[in-house]
C-alpha atoms as a PDB file:
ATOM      1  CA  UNK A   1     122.446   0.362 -39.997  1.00  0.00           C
ATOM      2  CA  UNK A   2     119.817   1.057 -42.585  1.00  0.00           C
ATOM      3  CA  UNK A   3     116.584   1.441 -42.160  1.00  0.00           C
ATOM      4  CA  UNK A   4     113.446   0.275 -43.957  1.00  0.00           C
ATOM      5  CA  UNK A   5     110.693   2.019 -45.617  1.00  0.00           C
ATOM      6  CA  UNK A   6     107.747   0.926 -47.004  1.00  0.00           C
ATOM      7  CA  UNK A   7     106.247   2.716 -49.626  1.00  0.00           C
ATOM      8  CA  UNK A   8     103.044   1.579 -50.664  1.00  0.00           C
ATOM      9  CA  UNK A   9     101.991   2.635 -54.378  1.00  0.00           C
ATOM     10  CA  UNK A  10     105.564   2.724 -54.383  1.00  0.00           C
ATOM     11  CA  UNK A  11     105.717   1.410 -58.361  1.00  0.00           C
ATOM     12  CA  UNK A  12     103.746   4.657 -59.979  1.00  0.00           C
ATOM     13  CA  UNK A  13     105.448   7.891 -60.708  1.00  0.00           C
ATOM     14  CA  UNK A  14     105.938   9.494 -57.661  1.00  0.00           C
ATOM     15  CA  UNK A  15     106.965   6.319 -55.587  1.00  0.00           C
ATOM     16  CA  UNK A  16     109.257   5.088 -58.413  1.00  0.00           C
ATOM     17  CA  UNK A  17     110.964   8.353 -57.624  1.00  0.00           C
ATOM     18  CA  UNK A  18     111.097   8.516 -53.482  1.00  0.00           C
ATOM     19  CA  UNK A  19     112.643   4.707 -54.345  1.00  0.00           C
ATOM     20  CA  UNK A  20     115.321   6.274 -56.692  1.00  0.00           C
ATOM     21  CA  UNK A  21     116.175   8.869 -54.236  1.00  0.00           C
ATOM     22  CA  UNK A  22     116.641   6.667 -50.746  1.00  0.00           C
ATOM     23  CA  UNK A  23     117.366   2.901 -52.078  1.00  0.00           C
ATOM     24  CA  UNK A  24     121.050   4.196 -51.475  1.00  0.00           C
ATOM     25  CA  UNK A  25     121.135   4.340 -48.206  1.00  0.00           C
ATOM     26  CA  UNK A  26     117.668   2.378 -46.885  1.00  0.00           C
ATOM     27  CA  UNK A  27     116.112  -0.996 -47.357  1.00  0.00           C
ATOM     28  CA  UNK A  28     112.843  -0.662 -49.416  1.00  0.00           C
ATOM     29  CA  UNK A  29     110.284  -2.455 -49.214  1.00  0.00           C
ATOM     30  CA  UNK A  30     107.875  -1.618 -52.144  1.00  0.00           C
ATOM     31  CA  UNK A  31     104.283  -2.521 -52.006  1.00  0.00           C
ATOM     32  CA  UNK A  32     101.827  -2.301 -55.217  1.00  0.00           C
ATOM     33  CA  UNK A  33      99.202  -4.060 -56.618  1.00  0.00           C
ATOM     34  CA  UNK A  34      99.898  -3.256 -60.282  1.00  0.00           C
ATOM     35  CA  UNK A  35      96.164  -2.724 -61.089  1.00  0.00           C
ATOM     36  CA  UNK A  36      95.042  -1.670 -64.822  1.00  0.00           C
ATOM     37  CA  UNK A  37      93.741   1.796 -64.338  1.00  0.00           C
ATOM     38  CA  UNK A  38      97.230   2.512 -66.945  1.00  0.00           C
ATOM     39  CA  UNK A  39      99.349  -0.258 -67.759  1.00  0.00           C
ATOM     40  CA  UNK A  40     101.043  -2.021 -65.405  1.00  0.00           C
ATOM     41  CA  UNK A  41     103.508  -2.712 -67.503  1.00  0.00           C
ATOM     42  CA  UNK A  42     104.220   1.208 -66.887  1.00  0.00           C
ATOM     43  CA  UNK A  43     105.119   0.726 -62.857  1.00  0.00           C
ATOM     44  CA  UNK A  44     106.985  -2.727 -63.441  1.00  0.00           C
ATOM     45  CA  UNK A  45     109.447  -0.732 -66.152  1.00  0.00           C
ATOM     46  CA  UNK A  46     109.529   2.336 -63.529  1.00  0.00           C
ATOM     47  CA  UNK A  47     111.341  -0.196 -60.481  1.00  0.00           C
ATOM     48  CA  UNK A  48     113.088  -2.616 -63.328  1.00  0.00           C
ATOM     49  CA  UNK A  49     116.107  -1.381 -62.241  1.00  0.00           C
ATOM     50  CA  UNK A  50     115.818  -2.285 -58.663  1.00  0.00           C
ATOM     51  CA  UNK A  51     114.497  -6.109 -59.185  1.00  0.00           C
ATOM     52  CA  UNK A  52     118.138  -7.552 -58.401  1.00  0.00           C
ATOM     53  CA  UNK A  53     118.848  -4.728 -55.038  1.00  0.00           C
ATOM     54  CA  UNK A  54     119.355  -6.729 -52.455  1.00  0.00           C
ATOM     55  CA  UNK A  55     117.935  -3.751 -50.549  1.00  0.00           C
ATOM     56  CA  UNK A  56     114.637  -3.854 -52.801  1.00  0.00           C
ATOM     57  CA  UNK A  57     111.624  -6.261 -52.072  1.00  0.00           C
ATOM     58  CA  UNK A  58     108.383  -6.032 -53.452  1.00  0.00           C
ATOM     59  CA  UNK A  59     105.226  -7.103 -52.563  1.00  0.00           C
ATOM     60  CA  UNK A  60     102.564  -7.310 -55.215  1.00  0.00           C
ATOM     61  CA  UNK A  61      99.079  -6.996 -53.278  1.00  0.00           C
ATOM     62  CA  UNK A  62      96.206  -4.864 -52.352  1.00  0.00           C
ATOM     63  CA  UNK A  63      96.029  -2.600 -49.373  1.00  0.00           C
ATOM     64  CA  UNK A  64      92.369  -3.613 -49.011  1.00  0.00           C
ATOM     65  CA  UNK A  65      93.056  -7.034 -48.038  1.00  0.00           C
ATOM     66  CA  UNK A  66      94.496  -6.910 -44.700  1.00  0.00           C
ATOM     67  CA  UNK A  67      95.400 -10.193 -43.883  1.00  0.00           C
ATOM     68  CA  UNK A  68      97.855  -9.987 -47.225  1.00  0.00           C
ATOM     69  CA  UNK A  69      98.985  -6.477 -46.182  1.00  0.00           C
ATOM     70  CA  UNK A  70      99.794  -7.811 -42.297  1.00  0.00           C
ATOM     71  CA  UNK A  71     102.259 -10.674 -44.256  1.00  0.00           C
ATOM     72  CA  UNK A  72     104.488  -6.989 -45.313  1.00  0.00           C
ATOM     73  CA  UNK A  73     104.402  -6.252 -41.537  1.00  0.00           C
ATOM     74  CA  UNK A  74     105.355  -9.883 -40.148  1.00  0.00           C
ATOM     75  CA  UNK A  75     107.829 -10.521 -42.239  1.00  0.00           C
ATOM     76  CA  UNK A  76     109.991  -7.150 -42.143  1.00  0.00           C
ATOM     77  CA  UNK A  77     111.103  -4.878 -39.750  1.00  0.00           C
ATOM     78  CA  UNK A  78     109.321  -1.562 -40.650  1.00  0.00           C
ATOM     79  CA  UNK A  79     111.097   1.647 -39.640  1.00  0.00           C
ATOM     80  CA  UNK A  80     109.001   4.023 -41.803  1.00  0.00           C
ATOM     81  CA  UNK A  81     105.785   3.795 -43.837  1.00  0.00           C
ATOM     82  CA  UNK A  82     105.097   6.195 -46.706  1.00  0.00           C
ATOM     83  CA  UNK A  83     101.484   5.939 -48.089  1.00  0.00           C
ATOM     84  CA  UNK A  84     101.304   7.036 -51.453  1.00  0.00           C
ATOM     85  CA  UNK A  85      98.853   3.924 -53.141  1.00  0.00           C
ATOM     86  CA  UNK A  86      95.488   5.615 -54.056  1.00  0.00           C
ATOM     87  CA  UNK A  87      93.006   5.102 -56.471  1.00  0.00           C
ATOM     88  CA  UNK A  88      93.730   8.731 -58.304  1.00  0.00           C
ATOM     89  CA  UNK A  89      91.650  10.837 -60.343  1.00  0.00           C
ATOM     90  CA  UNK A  90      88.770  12.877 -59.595  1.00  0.00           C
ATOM     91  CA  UNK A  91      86.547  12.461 -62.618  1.00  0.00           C
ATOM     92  CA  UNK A  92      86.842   8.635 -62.343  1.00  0.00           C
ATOM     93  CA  UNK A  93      85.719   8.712 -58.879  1.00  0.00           C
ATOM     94  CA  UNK A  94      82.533   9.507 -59.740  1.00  0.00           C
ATOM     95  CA  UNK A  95      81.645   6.929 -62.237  1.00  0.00           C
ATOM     96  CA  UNK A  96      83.048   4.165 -59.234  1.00  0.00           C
ATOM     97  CA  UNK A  97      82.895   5.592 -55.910  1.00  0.00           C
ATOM     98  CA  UNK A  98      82.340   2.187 -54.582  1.00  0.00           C
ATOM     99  CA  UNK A  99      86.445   1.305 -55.621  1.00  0.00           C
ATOM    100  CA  UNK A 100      87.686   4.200 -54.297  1.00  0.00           C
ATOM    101  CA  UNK A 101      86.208   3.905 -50.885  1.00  0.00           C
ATOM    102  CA  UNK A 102      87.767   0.563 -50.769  1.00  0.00           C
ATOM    103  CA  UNK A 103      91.211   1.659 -51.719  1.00  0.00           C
ATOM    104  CA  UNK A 104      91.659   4.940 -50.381  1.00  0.00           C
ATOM    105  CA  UNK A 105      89.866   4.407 -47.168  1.00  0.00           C
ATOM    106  CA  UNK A 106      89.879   1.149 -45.840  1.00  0.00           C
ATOM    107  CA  UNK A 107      93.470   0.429 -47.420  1.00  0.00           C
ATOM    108  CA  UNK A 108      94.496   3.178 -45.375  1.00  0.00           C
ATOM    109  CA  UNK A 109      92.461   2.008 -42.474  1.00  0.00           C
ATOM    110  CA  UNK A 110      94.809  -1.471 -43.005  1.00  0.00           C
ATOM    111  CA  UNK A 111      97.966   0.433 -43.053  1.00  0.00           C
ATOM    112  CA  UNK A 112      97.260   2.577 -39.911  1.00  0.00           C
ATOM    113  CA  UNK A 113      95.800  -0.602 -37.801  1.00  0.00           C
ATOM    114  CA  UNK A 114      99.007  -2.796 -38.933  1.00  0.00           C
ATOM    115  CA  UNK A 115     101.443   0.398 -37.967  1.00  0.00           C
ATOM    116  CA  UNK A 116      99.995   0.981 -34.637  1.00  0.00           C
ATOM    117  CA  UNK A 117      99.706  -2.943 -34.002  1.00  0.00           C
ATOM    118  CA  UNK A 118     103.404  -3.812 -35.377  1.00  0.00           C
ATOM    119  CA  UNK A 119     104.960  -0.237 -33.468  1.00  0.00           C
ATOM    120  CA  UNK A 120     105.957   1.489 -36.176  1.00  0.00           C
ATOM    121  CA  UNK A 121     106.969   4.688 -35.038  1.00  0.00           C
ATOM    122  CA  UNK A 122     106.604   6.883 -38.577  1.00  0.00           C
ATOM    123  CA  UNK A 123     104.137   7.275 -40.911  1.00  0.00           C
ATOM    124  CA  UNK A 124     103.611   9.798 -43.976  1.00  0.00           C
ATOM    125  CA  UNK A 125     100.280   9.647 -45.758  1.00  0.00           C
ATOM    126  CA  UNK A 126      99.948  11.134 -49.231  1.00  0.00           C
ATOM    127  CA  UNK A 127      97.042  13.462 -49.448  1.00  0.00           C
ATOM    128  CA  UNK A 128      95.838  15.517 -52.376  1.00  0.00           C
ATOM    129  CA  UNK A 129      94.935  19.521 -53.239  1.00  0.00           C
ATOM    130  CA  UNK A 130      91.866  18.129 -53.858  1.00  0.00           C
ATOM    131  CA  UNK A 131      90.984  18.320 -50.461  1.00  0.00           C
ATOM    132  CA  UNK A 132      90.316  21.857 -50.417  1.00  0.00           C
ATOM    133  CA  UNK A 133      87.171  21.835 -52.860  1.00  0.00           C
ATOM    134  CA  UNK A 134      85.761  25.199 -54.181  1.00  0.00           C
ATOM    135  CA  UNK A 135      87.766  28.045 -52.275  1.00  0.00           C
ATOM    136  CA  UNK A 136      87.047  31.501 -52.500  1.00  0.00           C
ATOM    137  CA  UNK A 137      90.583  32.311 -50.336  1.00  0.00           C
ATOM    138  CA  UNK A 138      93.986  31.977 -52.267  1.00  0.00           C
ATOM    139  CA  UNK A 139      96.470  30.936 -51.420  1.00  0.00           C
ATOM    140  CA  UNK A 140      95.088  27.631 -49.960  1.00  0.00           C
ATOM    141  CA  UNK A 141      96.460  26.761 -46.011  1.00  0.00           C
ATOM    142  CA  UNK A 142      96.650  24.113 -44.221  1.00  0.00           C
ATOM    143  CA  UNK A 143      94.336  25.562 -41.883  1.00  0.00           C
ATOM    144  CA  UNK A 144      91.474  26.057 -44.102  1.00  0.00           C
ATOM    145  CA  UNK A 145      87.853  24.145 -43.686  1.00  0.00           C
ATOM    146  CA  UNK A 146      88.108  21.177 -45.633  1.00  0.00           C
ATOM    147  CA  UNK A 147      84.256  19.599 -44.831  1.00  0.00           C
ATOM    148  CA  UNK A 148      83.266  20.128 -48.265  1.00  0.00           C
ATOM    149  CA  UNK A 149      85.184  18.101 -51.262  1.00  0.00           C
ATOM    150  CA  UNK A 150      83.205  18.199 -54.635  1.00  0.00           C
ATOM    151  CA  UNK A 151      84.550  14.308 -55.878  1.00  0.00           C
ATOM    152  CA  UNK A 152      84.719  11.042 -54.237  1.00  0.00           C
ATOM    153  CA  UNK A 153      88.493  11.247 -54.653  1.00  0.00           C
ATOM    154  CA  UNK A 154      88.578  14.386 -52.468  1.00  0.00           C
ATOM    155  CA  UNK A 155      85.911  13.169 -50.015  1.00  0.00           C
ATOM    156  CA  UNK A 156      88.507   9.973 -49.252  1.00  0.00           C
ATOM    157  CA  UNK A 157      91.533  11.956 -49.149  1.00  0.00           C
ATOM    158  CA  UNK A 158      89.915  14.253 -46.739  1.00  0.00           C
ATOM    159  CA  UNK A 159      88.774  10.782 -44.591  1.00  0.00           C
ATOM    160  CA  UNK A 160      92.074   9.545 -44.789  1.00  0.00           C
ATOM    161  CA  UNK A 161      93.527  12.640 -43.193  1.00  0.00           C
ATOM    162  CA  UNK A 162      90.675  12.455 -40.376  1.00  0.00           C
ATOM    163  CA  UNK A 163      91.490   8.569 -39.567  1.00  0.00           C
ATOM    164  CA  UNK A 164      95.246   9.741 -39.497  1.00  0.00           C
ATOM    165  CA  UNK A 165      94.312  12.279 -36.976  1.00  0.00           C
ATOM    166  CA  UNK A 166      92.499   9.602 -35.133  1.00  0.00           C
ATOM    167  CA  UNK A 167      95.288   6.799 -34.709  1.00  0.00           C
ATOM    168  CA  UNK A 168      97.799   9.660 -34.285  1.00  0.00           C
ATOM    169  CA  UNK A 169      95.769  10.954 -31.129  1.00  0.00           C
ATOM    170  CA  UNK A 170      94.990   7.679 -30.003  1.00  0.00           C
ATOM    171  CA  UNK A 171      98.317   5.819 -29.950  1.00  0.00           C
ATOM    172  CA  UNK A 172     100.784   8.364 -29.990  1.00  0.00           C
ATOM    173  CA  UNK A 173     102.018   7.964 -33.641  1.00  0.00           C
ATOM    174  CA  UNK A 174     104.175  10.742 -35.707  1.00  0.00           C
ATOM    175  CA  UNK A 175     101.514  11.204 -38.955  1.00  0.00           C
ATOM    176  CA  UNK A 176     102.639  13.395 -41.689  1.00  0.00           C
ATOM    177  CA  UNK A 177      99.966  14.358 -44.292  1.00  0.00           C
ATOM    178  CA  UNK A 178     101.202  15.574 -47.765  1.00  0.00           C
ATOM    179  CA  UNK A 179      98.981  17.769 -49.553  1.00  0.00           C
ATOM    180  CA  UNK A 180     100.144  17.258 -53.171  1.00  0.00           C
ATOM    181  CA  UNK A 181      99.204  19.588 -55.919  1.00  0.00           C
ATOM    182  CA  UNK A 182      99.532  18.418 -59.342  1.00  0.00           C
ATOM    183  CA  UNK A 183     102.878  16.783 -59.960  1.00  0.00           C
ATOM    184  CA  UNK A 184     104.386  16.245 -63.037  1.00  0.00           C
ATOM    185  CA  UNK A 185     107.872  15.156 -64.571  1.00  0.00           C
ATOM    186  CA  UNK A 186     109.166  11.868 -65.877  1.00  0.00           C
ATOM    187  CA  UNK A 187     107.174   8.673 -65.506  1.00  0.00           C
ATOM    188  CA  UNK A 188     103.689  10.969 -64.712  1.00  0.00           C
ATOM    189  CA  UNK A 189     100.922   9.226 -65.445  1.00  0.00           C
ATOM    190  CA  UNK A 190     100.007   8.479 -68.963  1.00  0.00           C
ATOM    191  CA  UNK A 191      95.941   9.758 -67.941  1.00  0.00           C
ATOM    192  CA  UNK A 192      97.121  13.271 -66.482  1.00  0.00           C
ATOM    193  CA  UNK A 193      96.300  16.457 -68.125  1.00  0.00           C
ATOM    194  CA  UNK A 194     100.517  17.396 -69.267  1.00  0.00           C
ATOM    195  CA  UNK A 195     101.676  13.793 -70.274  1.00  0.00           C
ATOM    196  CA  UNK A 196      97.983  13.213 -72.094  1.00  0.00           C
ATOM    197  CA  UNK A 197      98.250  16.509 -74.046  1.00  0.00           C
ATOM    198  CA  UNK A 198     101.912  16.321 -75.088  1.00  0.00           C
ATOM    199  CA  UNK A 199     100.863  12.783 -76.397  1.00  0.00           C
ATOM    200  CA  UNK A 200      98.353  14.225 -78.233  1.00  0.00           C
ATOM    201  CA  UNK A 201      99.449  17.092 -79.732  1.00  0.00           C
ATOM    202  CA  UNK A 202     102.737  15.102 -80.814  1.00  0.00           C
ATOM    203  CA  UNK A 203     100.417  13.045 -82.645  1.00  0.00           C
ATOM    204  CA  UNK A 204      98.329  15.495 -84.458  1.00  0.00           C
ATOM    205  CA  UNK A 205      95.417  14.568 -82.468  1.00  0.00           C
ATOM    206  CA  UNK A 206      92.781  17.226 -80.889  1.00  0.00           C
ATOM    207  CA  UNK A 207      93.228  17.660 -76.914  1.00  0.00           C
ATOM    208  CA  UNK A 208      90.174  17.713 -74.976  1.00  0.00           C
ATOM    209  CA  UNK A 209      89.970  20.892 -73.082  1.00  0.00           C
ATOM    210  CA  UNK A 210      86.880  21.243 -70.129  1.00  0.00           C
ATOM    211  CA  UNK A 211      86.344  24.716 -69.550  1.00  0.00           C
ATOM    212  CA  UNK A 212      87.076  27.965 -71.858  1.00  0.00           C
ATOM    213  CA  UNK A 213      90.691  27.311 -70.590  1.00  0.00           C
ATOM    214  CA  UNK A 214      90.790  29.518 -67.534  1.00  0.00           C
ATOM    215  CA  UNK A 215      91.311  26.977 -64.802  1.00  0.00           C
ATOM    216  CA  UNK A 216      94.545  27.700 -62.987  1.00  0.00           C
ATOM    217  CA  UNK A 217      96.470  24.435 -61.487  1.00  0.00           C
ATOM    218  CA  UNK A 218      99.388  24.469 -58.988  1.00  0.00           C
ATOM    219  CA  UNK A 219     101.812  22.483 -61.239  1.00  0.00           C
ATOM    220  CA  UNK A 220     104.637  20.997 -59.392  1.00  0.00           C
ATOM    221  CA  UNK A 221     107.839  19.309 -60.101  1.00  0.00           C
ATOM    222  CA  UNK A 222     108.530  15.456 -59.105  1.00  0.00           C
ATOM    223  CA  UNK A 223     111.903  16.815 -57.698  1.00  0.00           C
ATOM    224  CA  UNK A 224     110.557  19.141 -55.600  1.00  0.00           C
ATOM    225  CA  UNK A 225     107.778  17.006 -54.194  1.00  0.00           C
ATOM    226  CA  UNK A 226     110.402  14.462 -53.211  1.00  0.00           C
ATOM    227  CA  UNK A 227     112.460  16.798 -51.501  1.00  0.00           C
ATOM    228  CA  UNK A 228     109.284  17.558 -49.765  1.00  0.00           C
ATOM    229  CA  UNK A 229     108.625  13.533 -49.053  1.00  0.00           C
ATOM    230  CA  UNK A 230     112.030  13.187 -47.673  1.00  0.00           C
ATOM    231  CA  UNK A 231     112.033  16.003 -45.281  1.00  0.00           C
ATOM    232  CA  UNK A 232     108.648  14.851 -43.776  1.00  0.00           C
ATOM    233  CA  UNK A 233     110.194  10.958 -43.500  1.00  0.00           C
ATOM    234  CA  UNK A 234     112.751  13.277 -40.903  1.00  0.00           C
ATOM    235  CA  UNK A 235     110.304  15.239 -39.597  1.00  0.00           C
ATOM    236  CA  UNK A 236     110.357  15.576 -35.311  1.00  0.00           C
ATOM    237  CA  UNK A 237     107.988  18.021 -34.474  1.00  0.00           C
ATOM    238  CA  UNK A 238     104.908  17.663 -33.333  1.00  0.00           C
ATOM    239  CA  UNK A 239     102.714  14.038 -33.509  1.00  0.00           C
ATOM    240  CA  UNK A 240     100.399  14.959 -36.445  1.00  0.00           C
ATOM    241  CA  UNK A 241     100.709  17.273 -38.907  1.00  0.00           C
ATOM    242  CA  UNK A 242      99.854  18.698 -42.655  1.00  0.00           C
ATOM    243  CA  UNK A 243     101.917  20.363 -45.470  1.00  0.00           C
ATOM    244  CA  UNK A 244     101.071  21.416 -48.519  1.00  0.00           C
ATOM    245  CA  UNK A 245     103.666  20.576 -51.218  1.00  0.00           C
ATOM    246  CA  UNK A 246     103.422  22.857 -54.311  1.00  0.00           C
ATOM    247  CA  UNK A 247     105.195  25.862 -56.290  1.00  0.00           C
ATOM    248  CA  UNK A 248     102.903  28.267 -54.860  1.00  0.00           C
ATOM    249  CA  UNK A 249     102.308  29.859 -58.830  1.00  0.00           C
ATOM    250  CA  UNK A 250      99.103  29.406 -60.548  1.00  0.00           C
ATOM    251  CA  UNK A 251      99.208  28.672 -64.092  1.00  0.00           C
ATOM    252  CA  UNK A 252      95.982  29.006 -66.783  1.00  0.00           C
ATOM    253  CA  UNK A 253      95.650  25.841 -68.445  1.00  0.00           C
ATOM    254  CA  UNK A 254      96.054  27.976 -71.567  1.00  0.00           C
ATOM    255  CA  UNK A 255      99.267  28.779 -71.097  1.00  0.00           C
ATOM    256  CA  UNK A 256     100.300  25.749 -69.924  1.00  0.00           C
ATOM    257  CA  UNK A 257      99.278  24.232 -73.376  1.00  0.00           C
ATOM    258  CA  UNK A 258     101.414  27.018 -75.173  1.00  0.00           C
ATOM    259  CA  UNK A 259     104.645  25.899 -73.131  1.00  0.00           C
ATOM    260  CA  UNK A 260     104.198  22.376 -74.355  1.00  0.00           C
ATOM    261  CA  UNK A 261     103.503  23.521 -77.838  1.00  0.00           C
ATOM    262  CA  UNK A 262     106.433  25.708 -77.631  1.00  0.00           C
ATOM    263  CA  UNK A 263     108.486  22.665 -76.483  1.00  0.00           C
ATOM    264  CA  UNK A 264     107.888  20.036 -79.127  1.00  0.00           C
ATOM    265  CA  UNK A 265     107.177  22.869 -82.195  1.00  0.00           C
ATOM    266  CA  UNK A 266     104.042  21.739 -82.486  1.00  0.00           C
ATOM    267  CA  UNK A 267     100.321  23.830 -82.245  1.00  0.00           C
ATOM    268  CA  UNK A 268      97.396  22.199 -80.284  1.00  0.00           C
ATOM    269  CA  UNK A 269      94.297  21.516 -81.898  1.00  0.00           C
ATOM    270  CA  UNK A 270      91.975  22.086 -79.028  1.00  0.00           C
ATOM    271  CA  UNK A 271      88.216  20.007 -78.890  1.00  0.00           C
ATOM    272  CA  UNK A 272      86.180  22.295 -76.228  1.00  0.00           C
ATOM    273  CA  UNK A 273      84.140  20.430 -73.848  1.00  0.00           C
ATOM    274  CA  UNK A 274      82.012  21.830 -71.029  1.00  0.00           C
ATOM    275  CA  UNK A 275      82.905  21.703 -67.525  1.00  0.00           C
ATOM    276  CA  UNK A 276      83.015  18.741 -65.833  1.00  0.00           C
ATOM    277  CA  UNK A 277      81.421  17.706 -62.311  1.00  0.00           C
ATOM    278  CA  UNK A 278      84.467  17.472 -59.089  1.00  0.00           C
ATOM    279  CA  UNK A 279      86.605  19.574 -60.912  1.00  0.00           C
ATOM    280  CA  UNK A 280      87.750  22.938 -59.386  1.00  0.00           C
ATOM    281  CA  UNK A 281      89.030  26.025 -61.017  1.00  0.00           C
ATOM    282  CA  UNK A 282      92.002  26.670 -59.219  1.00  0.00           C
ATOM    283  CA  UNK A 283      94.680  24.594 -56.928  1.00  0.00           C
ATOM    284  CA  UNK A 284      97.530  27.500 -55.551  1.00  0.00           C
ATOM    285  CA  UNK A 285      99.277  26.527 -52.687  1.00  0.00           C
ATOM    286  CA  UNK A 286     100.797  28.660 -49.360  1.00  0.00           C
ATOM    287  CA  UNK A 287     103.888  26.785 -48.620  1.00  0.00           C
ATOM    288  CA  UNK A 288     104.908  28.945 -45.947  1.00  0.00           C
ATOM    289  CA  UNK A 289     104.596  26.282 -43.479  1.00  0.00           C
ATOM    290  CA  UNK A 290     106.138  23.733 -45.107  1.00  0.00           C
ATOM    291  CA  UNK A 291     109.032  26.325 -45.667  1.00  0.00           C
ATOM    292  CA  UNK A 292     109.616  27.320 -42.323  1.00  0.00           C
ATOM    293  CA  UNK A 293     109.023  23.765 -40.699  1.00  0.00           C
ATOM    294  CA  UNK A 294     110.090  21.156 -43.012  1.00  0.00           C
ATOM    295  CA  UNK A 295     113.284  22.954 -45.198  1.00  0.00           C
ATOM    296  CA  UNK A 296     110.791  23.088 -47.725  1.00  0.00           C
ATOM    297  CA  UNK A 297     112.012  24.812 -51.041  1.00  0.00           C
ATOM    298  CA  UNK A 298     110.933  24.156 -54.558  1.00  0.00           C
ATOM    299  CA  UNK A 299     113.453  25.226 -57.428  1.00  0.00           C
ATOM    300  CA  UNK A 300     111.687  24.127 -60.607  1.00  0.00           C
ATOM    301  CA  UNK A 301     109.322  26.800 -62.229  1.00  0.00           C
ATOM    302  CA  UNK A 302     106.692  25.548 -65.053  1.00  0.00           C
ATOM    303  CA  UNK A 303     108.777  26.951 -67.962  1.00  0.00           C
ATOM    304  CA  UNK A 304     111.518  24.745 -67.047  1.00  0.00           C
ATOM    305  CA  UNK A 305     109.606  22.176 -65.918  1.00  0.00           C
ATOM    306  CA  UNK A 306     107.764  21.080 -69.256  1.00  0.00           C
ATOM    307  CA  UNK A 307     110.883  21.876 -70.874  1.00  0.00           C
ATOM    308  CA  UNK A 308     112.475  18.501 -69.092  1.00  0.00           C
ATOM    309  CA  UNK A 309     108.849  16.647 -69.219  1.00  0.00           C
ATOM    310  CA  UNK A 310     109.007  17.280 -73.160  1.00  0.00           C
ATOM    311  CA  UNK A 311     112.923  16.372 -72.916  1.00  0.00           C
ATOM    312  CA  UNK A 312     111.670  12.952 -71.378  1.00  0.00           C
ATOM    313  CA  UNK A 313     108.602  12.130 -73.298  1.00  0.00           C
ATOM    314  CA  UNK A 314     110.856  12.708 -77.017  1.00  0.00           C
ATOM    315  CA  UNK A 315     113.595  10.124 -75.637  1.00  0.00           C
ATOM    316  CA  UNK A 316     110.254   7.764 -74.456  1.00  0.00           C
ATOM    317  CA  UNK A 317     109.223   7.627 -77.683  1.00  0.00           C
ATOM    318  CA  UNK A 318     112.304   7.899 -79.706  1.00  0.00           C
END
């Protein structure tokens, strides 16, 4: 018999994917509230394909409003829950803090409430690198302090893995934080830093570049973060527990920016702009726990990686 998993967010990039990779053999249940921060038009093309599955509901709704949200639970048997909706972005988060809290806090409030109150015996919460703030110790672990984020996107991720903690010591539920460090591939958001600068450099226009180009981001591959999703939806261990999902590499911003230039045969004309507040200059992941515990094991290094993101974007716009 199969079971059913909702995954909320589930019409952006990296839910479009977990749906690809388990509609086969589960029911889905896709929640999303299509909201303009990019086009919605974006997430309906990315689950097109599933509209007519007979194993493939949606739900088009906010997690902030729990009495729509509890409809999801009455209505369906839940098996599973993977938590991926967020209100993303850390530079955003500052100029609406307000909007984030709601979303990122009390929607994941809603979900944790309504999966304790309707049994569900699973739940996987998709947290962010960005918990980790300003660290002087690299690689970053699991067990590192994470009491001081520098963005209101951090500072509700890190609340949102503190409330799981909570409901997962108080009821008894299996909780499964994901620490995701920048993902990219096919479908990534049109606002993040590899899909915005191939866009832009494609189109002769300057990229904006914060910094002197030094930052160094943990880029890693869609496929390998939903290998990483699907072996904590099967994950028995203990009650409550975090992974970080990453490549464990470190790559300069500056040479990230020469891989995509290499890739469409095309140079950069770069617009330097200072630093900007809630960023951090370097994400770099130990995955030695998710290794040893969860099968972890990503296969996709950067150089191939933008080589298929550039592969994608040319037959987007083609």
């Amino acid at each position: 018999m199969k079971q059913t998993v909702l995954i909320t967010g589930a019409a952006g990039f990296i839910g479009s994917h977990l749906i690809s990779s388990l509609i086969e053999n589960n029911k889905i249940i896709c929640v999303d509230d299509f909201n303009d921060f990019y086009s919605p038009e974006i997430k309906r093309k990315n689950i097109e394909q599933y509209n007519n599955n007979p194993d493939f509901k949606l739900y088009e709704l906010d997690i902030a409003e729990y009495e729509l949200l509890e409809k999801v639970f009455k209505e369906n048997q839940v098996d599973k829950v993977v938590h991926l909706a967020a209100r993303a972005g850390v530079r955003p988060s500052l100029i609406d803090p307000l909007l984030y809290t709601r979303t990122n806090i009390n929607g994941t409030v809603n979900l944790l409430e309504l999966s304790k109150n309707y049994n569900i015996p699973h739940f996987v919460f998709g947290s962010s690198s960005s918990v980790y703030g300003i660290s002087d110790k690299v690689p970053f672990k699991e067990d590192f302090d994470i009491i001081r984020p520098i963005s209101p996107y951090a500072a509700t991720k890190v609340a949102g893995e503190a409330i799981a903690y909570t409901y997962s010591h108080l009821y008894d539920m299996r909780i499964i934080c994901l620490r995701f460090f920048t993902v990219y591939g096919a479908r990534q958001r049109p606002d993040l830093a590899i899909h915005k600068f191939t866009r832009l450099i494609d189109n002769g226009k300057s990229i904006p570049v914060f910094g002197d180009g030094s930052a160094k981001r943990d880029y890693t591959y869609i496929d390998d973060i939903i290998q990483g999703v699907l072996a904590a939806l099967n994950y028995d261990k203990v009650r409550y527990d975090i992974f970080n999902l990453g490549e464990s590499r470190s790559i300069e911003l500056s040479y990230l920016i020469e891989l995509i230039e290499e890739n469409l045969g095309k140079k950069a004309i770069i617009d330097r702009k200072p630093s900007q507040p809630g960023d951090v200059p370097i994400t770099y992941a130990d995955i030695t726990k998710a290794k040893s515990l969860l099968g972890y094991n990503p296969t996709t290094d950067i150089v191939d990686g933008i080589k298929e993101f550039v592969k994608w974007y040319k037959i987007l716009n083609s």
